[in-house]
Protein backbone atom coordinates (compact mmCIF):
# COMPACT_ATOMS: atom_id res chain seq x y z
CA UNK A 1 0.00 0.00 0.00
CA UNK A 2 0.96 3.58 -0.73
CA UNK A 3 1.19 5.70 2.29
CA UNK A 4 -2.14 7.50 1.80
CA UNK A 5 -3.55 4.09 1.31
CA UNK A 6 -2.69 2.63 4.44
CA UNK A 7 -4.05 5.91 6.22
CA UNK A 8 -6.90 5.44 4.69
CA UNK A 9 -6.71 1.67 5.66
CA UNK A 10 -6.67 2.07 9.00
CA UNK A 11 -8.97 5.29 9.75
CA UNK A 12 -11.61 2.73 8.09
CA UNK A 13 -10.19 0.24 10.53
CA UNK A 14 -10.92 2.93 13.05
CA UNK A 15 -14.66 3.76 11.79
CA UNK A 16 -15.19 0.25 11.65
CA UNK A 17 -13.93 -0.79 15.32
CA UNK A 18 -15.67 2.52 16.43
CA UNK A 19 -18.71 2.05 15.32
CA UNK A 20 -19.21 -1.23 17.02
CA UNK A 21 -17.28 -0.41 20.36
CA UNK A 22 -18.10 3.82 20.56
CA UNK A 23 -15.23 6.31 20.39
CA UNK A 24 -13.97 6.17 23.77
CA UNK A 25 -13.37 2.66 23.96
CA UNK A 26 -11.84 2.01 20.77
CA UNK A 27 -8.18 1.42 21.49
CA UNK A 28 -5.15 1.17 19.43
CA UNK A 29 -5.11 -2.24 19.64
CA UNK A 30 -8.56 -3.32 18.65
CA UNK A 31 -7.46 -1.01 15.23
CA UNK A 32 -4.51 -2.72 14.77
CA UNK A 33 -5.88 -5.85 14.86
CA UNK A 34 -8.61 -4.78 12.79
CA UNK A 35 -6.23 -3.46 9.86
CA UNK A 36 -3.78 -6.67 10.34
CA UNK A 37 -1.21 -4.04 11.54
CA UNK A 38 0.72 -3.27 14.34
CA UNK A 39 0.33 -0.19 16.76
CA UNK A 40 3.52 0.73 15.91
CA UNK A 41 2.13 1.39 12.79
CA UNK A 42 -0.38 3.08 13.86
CA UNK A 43 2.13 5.64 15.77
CA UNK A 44 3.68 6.06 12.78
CA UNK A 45 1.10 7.00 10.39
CA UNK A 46 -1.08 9.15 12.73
CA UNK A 47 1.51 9.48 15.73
CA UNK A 48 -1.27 8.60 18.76
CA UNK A 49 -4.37 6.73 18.82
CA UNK A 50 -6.42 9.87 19.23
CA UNK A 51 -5.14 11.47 16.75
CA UNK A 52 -6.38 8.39 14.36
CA UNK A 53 -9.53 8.49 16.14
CA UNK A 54 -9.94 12.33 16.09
CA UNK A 55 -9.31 11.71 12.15
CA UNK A 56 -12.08 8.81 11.87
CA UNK A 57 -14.55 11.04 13.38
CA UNK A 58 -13.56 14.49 11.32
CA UNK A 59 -13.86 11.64 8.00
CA UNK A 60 -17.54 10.15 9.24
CA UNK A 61 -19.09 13.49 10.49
CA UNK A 62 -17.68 15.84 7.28
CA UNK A 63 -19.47 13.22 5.30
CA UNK A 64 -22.34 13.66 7.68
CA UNK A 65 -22.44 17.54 7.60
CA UNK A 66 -21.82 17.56 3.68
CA UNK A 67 -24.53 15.40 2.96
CA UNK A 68 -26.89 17.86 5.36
CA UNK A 69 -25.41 20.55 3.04
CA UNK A 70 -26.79 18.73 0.38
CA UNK A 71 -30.46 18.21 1.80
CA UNK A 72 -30.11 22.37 2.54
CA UNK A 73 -28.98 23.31 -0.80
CA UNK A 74 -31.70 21.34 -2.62
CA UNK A 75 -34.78 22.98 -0.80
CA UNK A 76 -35.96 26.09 -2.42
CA UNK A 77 -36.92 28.23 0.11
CA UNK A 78 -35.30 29.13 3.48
CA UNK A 79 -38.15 27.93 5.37
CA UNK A 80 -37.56 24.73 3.12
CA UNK A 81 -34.65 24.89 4.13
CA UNK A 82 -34.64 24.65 7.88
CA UNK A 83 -37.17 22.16 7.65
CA UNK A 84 -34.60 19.95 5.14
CA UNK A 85 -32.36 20.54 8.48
CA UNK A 86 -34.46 19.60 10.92
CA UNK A 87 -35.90 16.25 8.88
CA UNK A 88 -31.84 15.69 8.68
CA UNK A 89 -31.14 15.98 12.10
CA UNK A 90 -34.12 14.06 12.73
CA UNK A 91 -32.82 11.09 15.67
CA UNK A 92 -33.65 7.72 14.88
CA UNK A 93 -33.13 4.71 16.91
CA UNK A 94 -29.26 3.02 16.77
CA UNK A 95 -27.95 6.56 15.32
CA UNK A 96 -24.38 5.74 15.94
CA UNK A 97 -23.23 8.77 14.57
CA UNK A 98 -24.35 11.06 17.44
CA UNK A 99 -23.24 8.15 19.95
CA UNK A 100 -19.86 9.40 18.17
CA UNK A 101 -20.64 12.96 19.46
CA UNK A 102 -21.83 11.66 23.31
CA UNK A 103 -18.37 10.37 23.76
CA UNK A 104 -16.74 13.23 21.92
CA UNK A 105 -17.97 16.23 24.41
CA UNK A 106 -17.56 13.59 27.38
CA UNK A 107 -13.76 13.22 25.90
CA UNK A 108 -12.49 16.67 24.33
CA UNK A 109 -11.36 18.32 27.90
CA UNK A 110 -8.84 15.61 27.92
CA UNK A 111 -8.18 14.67 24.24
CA UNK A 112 -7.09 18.28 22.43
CA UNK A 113 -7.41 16.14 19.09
CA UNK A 114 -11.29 15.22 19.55
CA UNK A 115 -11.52 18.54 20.99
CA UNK A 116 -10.52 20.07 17.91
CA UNK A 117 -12.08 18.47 15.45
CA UNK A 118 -15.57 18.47 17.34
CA UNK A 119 -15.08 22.40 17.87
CA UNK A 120 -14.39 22.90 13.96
CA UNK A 121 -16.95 20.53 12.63
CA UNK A 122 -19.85 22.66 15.63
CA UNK A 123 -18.67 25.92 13.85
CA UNK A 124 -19.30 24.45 10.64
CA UNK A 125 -22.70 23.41 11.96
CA UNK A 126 -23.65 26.60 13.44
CA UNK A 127 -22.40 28.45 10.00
CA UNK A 128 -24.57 26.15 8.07
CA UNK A 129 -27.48 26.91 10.63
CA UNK A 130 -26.66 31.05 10.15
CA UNK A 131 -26.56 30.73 6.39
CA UNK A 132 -30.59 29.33 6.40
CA UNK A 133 -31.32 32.56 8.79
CA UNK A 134 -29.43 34.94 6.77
CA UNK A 135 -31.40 33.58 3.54
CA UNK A 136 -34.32 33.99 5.35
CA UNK A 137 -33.64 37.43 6.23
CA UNK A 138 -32.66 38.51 3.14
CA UNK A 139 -35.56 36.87 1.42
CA UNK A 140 -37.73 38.45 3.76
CA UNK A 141 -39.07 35.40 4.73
CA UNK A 142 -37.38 35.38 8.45
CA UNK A 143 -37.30 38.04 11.02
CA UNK A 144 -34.16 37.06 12.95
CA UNK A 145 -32.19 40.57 14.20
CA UNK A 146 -29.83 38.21 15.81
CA UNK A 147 -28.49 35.95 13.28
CA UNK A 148 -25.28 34.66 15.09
CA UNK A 149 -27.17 33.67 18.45
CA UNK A 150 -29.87 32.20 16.61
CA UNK A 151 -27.83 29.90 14.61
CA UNK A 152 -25.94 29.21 18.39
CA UNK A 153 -29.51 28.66 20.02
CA UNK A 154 -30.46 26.47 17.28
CA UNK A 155 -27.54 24.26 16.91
CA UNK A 156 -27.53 23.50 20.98
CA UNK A 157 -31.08 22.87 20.64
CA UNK A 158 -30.85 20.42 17.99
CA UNK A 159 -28.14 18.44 19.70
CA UNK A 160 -29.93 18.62 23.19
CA UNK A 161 -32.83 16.86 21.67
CA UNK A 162 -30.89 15.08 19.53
CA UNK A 163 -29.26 13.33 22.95
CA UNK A 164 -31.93 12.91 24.64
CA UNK A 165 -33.38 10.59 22.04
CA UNK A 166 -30.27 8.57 20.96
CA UNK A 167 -29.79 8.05 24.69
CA UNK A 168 -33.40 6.79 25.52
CA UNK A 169 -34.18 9.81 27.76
CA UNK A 170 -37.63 10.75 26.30
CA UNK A 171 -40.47 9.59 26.84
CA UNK A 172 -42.41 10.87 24.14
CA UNK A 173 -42.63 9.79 20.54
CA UNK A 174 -40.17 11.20 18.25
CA UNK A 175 -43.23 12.57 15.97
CA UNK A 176 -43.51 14.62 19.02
CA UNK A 177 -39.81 15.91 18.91
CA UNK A 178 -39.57 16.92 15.67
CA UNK A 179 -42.62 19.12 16.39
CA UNK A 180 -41.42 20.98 18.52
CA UNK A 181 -38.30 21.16 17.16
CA UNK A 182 -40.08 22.53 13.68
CA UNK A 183 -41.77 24.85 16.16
CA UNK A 184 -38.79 26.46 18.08
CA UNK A 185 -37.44 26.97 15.15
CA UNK A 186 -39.82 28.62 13.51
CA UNK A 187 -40.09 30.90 16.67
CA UNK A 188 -35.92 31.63 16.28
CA UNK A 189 -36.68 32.64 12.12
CA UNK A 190 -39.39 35.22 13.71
CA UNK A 191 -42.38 32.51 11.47
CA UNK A 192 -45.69 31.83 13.09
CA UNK A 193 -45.18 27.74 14.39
């Protein structure tokens, strides 16, 4: 294998013993064994274990955000638009992906890697979140005076519910939750619920 092959080897190694074992127990060795490589290896390529599984996770959740771009960018209207984000953001049961971001937060004050790439891919979040409002706004369709701390508001609010759910904390329906979601939403873009 080239050298950017056998990255890419083992961050899919990674993603793959990750997404059976979560991010913080997914250990060098369960990757090496699950590339057919050493840890050495491992060291050498990405120079610590969190920094390959700070790289696994930037890999899965850029994928994740681009493909919410996507949703965004097709809708037509910015009130399409937020909706797109909310059906995206949507939780459904087994979401692994935000199990990913659970043991992220719970690691980043003592992992600068995770830390950084969680705190780069939230900014991208909360940019994609402020583009919809500023749409809005100019489109006239949203009255939103405070575009910055309503993207904030919205992106914590999203991932509050979005925990709640993946971790079996509600006890409501989820048809439920994405109502009200729709609905605070609609309050932060100045819309009638």
């Amino acid at each position: 294998m080239t050298k950017d092959e056998r990255r890419a080897a083992l961050v899919d190694a990674c993603v793959t013993v990750a997404r059976k074992n979560g991010l913080a127990s997914t250990s060098g060795r369960d990757v090496a064994a699950e590339s057919g490589t050493s840890i050495g290896l491992l060291h050498h390529y990405f120079g610590s274990v969190d920094a390959l599984v700070a790289t696994a996770f930037k890999q899965v959740e850029e994928a994740d955000l681009e493909a919410a771009r996507q949703d965004v960018h097709h809708a037509a209207s910015a009130g399409e638009k937020l909706e797109a984000l909310v059906t995206f953001f949507a939780p459904a049961t087994g979401d692994w992906r935000y199990k990913w971001w659970i043991d992220v937060w719970s690691l980043a004050p003592e992992r600068p890697h995770l830390q950084e790439a969680a705190r780069r891919l939230s900014l991208q979040w909360r940019d994609l979140i402020r583009q919809i409002l500023v749409t809005g706004v100019e489109a006239g369709e949203f009255e939103c005076t405070d575009v910055d701390a309503a993207a904030w508001r919205i992106l914590v609010m999203l991932d509050g519910f979005h925990v709640h759910a993946s971790t079996g904390q509600l006890d409501v329906p989820l048809d439920h939750l994405r109502r009200w979601t729709s609905d605070a939403l609609a309050r932060e873009a100045g819309l009638d619920a």
